[in-house]
C-alpha atoms as a PDB file:
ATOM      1  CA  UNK A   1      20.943  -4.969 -27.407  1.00  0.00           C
ATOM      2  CA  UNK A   2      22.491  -1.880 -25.618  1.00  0.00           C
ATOM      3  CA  UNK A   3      21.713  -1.860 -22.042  1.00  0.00           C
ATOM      4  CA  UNK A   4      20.316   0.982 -20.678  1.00  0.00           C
ATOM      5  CA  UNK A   5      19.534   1.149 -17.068  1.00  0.00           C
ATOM      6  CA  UNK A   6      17.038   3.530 -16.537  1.00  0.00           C
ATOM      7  CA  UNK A   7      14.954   1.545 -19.313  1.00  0.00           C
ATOM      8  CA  UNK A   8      15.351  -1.626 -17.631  1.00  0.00           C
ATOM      9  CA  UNK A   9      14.426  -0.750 -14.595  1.00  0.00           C
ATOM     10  CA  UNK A  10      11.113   1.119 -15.473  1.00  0.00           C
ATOM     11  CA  UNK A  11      10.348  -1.922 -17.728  1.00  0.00           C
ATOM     12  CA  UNK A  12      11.012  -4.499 -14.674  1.00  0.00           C
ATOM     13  CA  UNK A  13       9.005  -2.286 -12.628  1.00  0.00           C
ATOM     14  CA  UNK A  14       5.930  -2.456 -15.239  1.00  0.00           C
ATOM     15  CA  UNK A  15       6.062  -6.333 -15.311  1.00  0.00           C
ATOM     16  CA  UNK A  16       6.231  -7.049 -11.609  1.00  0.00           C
ATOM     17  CA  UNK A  17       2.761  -4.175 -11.481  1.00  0.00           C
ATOM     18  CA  UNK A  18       1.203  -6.080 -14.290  1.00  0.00           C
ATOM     19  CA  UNK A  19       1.443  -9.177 -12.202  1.00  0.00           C
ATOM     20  CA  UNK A  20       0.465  -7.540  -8.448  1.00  0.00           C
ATOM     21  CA  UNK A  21      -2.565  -8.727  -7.024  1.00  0.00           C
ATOM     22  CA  UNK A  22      -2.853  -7.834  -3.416  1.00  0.00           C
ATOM     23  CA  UNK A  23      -0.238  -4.780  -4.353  1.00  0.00           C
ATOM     24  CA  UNK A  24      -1.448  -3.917  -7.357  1.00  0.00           C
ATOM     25  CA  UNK A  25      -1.766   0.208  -7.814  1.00  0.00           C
ATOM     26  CA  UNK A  26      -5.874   0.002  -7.282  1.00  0.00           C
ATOM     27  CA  UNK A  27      -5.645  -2.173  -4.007  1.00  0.00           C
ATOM     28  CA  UNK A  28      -3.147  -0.162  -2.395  1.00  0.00           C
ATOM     29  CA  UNK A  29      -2.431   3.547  -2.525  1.00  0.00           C
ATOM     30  CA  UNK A  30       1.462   4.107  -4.251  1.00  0.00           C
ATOM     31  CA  UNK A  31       0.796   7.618  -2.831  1.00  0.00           C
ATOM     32  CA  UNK A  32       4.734   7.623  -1.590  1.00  0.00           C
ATOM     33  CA  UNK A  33       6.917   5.598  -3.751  1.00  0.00           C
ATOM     34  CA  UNK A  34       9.277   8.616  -5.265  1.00  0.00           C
ATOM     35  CA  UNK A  35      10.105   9.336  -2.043  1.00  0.00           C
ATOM     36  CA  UNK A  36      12.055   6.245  -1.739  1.00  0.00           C
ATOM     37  CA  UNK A  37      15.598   5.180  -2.699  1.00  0.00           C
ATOM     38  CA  UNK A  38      16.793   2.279  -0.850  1.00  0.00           C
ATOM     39  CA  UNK A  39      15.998  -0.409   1.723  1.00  0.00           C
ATOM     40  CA  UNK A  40      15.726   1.458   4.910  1.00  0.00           C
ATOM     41  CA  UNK A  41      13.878   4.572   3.694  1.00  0.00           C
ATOM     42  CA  UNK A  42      10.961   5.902   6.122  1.00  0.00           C
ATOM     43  CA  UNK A  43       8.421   7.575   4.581  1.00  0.00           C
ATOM     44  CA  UNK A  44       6.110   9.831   6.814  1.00  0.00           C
ATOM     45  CA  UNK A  45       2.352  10.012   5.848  1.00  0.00           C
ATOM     46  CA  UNK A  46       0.169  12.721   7.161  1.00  0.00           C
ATOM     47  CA  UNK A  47      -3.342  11.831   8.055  1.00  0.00           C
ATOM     48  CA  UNK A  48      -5.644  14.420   7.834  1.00  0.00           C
ATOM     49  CA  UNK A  49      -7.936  14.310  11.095  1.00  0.00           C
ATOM     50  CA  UNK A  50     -12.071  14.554  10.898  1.00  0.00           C
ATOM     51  CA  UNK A  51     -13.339  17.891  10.753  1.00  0.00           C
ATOM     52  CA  UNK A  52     -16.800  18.583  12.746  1.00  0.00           C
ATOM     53  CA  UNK A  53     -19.936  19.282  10.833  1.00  0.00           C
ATOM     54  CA  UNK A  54     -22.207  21.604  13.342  1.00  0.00           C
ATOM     55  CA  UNK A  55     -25.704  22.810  12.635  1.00  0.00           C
ATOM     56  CA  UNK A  56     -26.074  26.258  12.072  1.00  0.00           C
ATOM     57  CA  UNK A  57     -28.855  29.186  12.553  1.00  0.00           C
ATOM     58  CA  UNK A  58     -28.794  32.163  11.122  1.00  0.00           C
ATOM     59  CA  UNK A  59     -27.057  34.893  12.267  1.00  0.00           C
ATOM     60  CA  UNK A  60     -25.038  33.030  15.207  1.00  0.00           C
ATOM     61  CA  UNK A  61     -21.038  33.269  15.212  1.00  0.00           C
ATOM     62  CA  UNK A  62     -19.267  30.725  13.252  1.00  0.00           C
ATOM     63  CA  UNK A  63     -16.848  28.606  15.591  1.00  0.00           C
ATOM     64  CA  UNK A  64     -13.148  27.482  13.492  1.00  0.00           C
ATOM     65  CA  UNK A  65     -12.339  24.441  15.051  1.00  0.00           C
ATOM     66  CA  UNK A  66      -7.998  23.493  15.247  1.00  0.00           C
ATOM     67  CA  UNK A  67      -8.320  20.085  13.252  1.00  0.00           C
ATOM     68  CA  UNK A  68      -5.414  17.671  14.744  1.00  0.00           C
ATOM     69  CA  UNK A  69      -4.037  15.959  12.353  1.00  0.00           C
ATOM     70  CA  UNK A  70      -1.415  12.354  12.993  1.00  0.00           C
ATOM     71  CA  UNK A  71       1.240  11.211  11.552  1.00  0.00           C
ATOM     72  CA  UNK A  72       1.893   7.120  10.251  1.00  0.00           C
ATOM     73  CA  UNK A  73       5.358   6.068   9.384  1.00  0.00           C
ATOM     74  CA  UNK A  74       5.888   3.434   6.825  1.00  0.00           C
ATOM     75  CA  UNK A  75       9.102   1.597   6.652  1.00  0.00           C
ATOM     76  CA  UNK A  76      10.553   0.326   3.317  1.00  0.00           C
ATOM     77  CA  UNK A  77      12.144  -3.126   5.364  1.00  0.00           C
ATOM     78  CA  UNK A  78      11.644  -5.178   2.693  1.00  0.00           C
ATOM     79  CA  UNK A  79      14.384  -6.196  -0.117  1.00  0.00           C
ATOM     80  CA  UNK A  80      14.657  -8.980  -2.771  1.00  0.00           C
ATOM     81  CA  UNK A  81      16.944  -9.440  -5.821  1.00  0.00           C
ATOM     82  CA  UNK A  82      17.675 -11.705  -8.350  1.00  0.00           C
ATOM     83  CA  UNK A  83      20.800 -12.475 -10.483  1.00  0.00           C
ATOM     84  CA  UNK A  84      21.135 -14.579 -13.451  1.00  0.00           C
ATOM     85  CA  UNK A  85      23.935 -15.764 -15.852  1.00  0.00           C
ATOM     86  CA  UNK A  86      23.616 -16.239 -19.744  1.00  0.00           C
ATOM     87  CA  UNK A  87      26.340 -17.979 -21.636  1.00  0.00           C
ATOM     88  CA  UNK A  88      27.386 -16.360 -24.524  1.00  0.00           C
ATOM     89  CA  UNK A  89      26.514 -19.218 -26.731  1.00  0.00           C
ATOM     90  CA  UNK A  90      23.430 -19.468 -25.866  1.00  0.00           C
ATOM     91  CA  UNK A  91      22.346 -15.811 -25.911  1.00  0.00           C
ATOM     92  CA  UNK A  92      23.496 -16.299 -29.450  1.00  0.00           C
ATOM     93  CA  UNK A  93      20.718 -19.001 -30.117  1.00  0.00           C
ATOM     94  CA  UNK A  94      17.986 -17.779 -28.182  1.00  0.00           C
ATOM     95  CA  UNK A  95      18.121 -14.257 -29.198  1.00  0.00           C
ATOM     96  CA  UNK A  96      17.356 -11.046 -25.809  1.00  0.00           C
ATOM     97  CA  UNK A  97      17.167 -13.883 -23.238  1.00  0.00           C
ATOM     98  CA  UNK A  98      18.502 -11.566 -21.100  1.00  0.00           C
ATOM     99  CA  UNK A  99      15.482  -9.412 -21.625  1.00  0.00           C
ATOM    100  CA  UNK A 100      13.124 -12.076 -21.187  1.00  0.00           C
ATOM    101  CA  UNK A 101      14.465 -13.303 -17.988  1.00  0.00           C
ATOM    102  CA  UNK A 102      14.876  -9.875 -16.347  1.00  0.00           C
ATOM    103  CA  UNK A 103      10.866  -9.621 -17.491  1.00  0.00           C
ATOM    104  CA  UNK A 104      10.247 -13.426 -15.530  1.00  0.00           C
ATOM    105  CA  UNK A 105      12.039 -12.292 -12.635  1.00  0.00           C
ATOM    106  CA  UNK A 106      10.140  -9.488 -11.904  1.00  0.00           C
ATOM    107  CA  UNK A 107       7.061 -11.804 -12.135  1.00  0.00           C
ATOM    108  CA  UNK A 108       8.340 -13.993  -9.730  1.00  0.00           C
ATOM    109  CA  UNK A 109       9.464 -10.779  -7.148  1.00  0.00           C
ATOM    110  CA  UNK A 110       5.824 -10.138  -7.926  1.00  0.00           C
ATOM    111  CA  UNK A 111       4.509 -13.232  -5.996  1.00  0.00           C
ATOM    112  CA  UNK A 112       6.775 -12.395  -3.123  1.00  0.00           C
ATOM    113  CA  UNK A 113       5.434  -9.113  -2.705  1.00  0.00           C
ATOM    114  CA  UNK A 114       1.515 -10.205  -3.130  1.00  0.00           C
ATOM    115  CA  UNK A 115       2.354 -12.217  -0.041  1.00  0.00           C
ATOM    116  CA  UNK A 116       4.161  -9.742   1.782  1.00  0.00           C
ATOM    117  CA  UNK A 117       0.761  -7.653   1.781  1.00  0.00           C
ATOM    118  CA  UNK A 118      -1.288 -10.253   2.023  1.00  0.00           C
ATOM    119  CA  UNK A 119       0.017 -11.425   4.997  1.00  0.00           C
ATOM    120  CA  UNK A 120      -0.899  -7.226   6.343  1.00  0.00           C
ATOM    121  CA  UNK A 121      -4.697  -9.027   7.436  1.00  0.00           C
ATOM    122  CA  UNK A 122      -3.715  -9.548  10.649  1.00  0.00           C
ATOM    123  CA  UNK A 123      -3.812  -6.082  11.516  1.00  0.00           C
ATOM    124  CA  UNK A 124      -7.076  -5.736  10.526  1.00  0.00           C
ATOM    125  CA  UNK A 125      -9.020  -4.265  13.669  1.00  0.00           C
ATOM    126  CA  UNK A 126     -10.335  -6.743  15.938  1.00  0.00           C
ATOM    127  CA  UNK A 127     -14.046  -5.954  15.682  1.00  0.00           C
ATOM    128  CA  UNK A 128     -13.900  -6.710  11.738  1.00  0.00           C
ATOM    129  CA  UNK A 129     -12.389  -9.827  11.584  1.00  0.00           C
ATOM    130  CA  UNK A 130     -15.399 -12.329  10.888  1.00  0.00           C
ATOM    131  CA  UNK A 131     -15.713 -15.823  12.624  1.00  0.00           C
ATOM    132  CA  UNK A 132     -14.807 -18.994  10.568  1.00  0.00           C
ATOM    133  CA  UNK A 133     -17.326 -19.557   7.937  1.00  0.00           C
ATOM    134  CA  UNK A 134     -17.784 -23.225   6.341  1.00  0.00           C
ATOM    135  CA  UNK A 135     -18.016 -22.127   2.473  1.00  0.00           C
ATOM    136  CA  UNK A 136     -19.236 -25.350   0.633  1.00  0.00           C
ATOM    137  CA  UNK A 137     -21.771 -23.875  -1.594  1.00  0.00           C
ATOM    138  CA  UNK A 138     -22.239 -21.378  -3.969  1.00  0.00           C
ATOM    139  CA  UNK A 139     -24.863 -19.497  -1.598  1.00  0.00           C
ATOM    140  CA  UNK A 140     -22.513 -19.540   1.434  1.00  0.00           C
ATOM    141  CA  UNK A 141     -19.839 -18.426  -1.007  1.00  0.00           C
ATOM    142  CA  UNK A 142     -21.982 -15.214  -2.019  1.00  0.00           C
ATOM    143  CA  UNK A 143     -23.820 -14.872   1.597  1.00  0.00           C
ATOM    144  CA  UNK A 144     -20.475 -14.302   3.342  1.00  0.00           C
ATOM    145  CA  UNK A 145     -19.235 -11.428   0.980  1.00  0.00           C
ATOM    146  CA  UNK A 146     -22.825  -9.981   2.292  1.00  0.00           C
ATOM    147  CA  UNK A 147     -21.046 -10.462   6.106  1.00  0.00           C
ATOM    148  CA  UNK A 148     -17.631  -8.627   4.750  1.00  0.00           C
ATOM    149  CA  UNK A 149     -20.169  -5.524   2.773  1.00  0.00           C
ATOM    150  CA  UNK A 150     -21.982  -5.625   6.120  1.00  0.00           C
ATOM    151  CA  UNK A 151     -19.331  -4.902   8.441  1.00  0.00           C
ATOM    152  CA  UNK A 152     -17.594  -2.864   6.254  1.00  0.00           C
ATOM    153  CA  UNK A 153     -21.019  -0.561   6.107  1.00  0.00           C
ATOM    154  CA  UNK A 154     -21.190  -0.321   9.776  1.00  0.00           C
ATOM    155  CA  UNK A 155     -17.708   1.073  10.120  1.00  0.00           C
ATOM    156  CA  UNK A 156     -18.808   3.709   7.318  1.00  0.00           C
ATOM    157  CA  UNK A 157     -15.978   2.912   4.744  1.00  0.00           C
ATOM    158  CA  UNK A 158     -17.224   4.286   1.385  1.00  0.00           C
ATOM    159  CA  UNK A 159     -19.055   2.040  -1.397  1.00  0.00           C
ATOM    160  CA  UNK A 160     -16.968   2.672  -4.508  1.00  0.00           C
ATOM    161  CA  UNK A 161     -13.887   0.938  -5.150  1.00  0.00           C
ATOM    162  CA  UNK A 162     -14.435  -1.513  -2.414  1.00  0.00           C
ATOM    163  CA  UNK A 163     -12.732  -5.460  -3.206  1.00  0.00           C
ATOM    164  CA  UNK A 164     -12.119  -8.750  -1.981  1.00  0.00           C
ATOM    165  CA  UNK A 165      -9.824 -11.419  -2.598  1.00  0.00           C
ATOM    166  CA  UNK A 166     -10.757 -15.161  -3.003  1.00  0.00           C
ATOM    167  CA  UNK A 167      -8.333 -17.884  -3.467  1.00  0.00           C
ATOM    168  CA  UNK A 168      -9.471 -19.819  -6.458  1.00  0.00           C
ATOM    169  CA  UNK A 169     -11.165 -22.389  -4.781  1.00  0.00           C
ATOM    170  CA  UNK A 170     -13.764 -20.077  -3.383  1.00  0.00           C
ATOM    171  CA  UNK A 171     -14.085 -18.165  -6.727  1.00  0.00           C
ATOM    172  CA  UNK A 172     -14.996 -21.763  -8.236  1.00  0.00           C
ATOM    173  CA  UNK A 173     -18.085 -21.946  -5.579  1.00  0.00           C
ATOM    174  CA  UNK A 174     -18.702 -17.928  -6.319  1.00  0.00           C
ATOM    175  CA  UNK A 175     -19.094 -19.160 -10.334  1.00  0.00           C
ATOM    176  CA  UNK A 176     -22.544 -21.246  -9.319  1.00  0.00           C
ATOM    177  CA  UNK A 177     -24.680 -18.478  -7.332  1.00  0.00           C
ATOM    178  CA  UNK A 178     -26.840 -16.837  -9.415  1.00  0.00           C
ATOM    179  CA  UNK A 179     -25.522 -13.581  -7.719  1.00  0.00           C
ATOM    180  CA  UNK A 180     -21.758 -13.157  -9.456  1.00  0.00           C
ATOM    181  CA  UNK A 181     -21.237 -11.465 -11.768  1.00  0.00           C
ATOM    182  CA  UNK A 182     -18.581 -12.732 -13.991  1.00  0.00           C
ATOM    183  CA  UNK A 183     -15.978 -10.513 -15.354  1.00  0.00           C
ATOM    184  CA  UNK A 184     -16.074 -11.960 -18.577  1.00  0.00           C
ATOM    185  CA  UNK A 185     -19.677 -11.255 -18.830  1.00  0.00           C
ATOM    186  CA  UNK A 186     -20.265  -7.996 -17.137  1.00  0.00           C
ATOM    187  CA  UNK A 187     -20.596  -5.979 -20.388  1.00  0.00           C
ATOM    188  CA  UNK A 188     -18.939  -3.861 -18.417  1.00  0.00           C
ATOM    189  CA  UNK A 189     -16.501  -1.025 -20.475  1.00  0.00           C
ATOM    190  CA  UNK A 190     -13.759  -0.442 -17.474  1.00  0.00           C
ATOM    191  CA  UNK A 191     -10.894  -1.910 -17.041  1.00  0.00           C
ATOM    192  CA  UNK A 192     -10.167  -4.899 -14.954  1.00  0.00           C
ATOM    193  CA  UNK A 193      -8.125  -5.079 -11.958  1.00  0.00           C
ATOM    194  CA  UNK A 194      -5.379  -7.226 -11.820  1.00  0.00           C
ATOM    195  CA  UNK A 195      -6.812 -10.635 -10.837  1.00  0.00           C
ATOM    196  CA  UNK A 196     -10.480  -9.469 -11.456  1.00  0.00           C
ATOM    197  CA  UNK A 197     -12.852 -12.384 -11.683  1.00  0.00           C
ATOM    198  CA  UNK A 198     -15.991 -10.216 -11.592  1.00  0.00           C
ATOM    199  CA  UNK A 199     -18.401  -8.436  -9.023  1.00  0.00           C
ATOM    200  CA  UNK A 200     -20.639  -9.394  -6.160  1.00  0.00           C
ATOM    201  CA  UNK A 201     -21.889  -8.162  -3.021  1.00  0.00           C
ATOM    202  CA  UNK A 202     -20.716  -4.390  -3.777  1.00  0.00           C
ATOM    203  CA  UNK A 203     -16.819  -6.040  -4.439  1.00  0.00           C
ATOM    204  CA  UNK A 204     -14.446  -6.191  -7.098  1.00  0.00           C
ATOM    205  CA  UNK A 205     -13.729  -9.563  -6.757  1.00  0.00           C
ATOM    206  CA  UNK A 206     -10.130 -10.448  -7.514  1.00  0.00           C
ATOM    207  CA  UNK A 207      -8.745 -14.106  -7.197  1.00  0.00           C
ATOM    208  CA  UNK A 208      -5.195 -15.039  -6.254  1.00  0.00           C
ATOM    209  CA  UNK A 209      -3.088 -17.540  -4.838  1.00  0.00           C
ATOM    210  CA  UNK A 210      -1.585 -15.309  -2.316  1.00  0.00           C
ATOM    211  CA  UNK A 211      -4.428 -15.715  -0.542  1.00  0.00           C
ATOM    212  CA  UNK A 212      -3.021 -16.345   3.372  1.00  0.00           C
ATOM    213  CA  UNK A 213      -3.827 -19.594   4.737  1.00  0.00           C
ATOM    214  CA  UNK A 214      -4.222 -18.946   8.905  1.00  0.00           C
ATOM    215  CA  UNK A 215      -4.401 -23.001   9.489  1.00  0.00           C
ATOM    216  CA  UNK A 216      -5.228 -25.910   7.935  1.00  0.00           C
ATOM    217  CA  UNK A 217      -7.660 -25.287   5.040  1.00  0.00           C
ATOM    218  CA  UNK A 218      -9.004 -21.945   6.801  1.00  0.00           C
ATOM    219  CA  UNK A 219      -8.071 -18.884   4.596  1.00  0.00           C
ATOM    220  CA  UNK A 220      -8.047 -15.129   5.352  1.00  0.00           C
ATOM    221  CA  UNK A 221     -10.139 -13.429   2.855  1.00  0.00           C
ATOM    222  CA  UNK A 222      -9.736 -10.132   2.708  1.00  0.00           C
ATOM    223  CA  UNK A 223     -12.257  -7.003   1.614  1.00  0.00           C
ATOM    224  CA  UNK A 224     -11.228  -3.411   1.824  1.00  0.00           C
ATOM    225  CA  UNK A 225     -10.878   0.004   0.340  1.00  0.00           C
ATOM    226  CA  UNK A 226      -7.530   1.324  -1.694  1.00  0.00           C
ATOM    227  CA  UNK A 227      -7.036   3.720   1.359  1.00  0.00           C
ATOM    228  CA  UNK A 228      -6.944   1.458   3.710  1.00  0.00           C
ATOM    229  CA  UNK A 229      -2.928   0.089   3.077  1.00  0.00           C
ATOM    230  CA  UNK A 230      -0.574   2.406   1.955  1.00  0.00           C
ATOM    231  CA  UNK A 231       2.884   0.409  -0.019  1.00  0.00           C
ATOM    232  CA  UNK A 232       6.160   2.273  -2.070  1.00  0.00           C
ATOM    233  CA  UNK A 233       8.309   0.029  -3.916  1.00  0.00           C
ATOM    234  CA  UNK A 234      11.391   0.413  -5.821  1.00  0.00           C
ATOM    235  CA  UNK A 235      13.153  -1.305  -7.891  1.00  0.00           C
ATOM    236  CA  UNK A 236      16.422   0.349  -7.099  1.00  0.00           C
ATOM    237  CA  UNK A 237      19.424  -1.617  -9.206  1.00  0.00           C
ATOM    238  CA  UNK A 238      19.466  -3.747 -12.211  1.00  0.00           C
ATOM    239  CA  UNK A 239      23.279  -3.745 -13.702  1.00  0.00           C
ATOM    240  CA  UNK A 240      24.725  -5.843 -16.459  1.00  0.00           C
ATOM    241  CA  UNK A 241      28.250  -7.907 -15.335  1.00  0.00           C
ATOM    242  CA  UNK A 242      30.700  -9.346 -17.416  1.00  0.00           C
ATOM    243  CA  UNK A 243      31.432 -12.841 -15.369  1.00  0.00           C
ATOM    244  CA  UNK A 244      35.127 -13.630 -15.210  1.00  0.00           C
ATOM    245  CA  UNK A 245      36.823 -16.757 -16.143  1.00  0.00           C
ATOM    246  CA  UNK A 246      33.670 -18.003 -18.740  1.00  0.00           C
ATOM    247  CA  UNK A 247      32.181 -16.680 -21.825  1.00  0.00           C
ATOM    248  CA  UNK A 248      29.024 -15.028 -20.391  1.00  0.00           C
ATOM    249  CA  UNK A 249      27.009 -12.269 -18.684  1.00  0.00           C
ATOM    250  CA  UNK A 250      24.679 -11.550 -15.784  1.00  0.00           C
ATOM    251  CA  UNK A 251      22.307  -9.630 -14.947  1.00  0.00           C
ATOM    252  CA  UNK A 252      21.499  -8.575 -11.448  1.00  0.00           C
ATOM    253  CA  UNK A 253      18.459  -6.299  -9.562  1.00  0.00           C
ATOM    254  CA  UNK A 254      17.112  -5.646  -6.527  1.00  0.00           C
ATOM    255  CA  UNK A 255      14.112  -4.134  -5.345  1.00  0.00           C
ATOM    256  CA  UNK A 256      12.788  -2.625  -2.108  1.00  0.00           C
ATOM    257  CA  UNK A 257       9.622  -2.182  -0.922  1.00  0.00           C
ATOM    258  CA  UNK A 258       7.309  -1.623   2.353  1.00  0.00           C
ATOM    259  CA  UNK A 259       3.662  -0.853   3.712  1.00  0.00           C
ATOM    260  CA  UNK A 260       1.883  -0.007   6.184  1.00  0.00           C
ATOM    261  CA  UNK A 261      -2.059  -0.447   7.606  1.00  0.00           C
ATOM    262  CA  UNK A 262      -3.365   3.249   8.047  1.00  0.00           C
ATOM    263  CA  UNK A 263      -6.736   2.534   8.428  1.00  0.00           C
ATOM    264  CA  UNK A 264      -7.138  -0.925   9.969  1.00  0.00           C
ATOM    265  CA  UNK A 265     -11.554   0.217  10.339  1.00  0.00           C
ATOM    266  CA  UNK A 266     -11.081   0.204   6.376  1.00  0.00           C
ATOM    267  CA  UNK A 267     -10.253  -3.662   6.318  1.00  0.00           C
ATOM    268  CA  UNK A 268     -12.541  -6.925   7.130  1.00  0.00           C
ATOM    269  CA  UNK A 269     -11.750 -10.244   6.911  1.00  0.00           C
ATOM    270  CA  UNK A 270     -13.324 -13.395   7.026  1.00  0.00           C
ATOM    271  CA  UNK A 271     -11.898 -16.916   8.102  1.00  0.00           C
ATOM    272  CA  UNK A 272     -13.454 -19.253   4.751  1.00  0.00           C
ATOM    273  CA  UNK A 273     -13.050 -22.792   5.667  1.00  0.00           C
ATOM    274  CA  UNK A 274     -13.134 -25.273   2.774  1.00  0.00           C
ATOM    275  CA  UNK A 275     -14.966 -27.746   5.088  1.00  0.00           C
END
């Protein structure tokens, strides 16, 4: 097989995406990516600042208000790489290993990553992070979802393309109350998220084993909206090496990524204790 770069990079970069779960392109805005290059890069975001709605009567002056807007920085801090040998022999016998590993190895970047952003809940803002909950029921399952919808109403974060993520433990009690909706069921036409187990309480409910665990068997299980984290990722190398003194080749890549919490009133989280 002739390696090509450019093609092996865009190809790792579609496995590790197929396998994202917390970082996956519908859970967190990619808004900045192609503005990074390499571990280090700062990319600025602009946040737009509310604009006043006033009443108005006819005939009065219209007043054109200076709307302030902020600035977040997000740092790409964040770099891991793999590198991997193949003997000649037995790239002979297995056929493109080389391929397939590069493809595994972005998988496995992919779980690092998930728990990178993951780990992002505790700068959720104080107010919406729930107390421990004791979920040992399919009812308490559903009812606490309610809590994270609830919360999430009161800071006026918008309906559509809300989600949560359950470890799989807590999507086992979500599959007996009558209230979830199962995935595989839904009859639904759209495509699934990555993860996507099915729907309840106004979420896309997505399972993974990134989930965080804050202590003992208390997780963080976090709901949101796609605006609420931003996260760029690259992955910047992957180069072919002839090894010296044996018959083989490696393979080598690395890839950078960061994110940042933009709108911390756009997150909730609940404390789900398994007891």
């Amino acid at each position: 097989m002739v390696f090509k770069p450019e093609v092996w990079t865009a190809q790792a970069l579609v496995s590790l995406r197929k396998a994202l779960v917390y970082a996956a392109p519908q859970i967190v805005n990619h808004d900045y990516e192609g503005e990074i290059k390499k571990v280090g890069d700062t990319v600025h975001i602009k946040m737009l600042g509310d604009v006043t709605v006033k009443s108005y009567t006819s005939g009065q002056d219209i007043t054109y208000e200076d709307v302030p807007d902020a600035e977040a920085t997000l740092k790409v801090d964040q770099a891991d790489y793999f590198a991997f040998k193949v003997d000649d022999i037995d790239r002979a016998q297995a056929g493109d290993e080389m391929a397939a590993r590069t493809d595994a190895a972005s998988w496995k970047m992919s779980e690092k990553v998930d728990s990178y952003v993951a780990g992002l809940y505790t700068q959720v803002q104080s107010a919406n992070v729930l107390p421990s909950t004791a979920i040992t029921s399919g009812d308490a399952a559903y009812n606490a979802l309610v809590d994270l919808k609830v919360r999430l109403d009161e800071c006026n974060v918008q309906a559509n393309g809300r989600y949560v993520v359950v470890p799989s433990w807590y999507h086992g009690w979500l599959l007996k109350s009558a209230n979830f909706i199962n995935a595989e069921k839904s009859g639904s036409t759209a495509p699934l998220l990555n993860g996507q187990v099915g729907r309840a309480a106004g979420f896309d409910i997505l399972m993974s084993n990134a989930v965080p665990i804050i202590s003992g068997d208390d997780y963080a299980v976090m709901a949101g909206v796609r605006d609420a984290i931003s996260f760029a990722d690259q992955v910047t190398e992957i180069e072919p090496i002839r090894l010296q003194n044996t018959f083989a080749s490696a393979v080598r890549g690395l890839h950078v990524y960061g994110a940042k919490v933009i709108r911390p009133d756009a997150l909730a989280v609940l404390t789900a204790s398994k007891s």
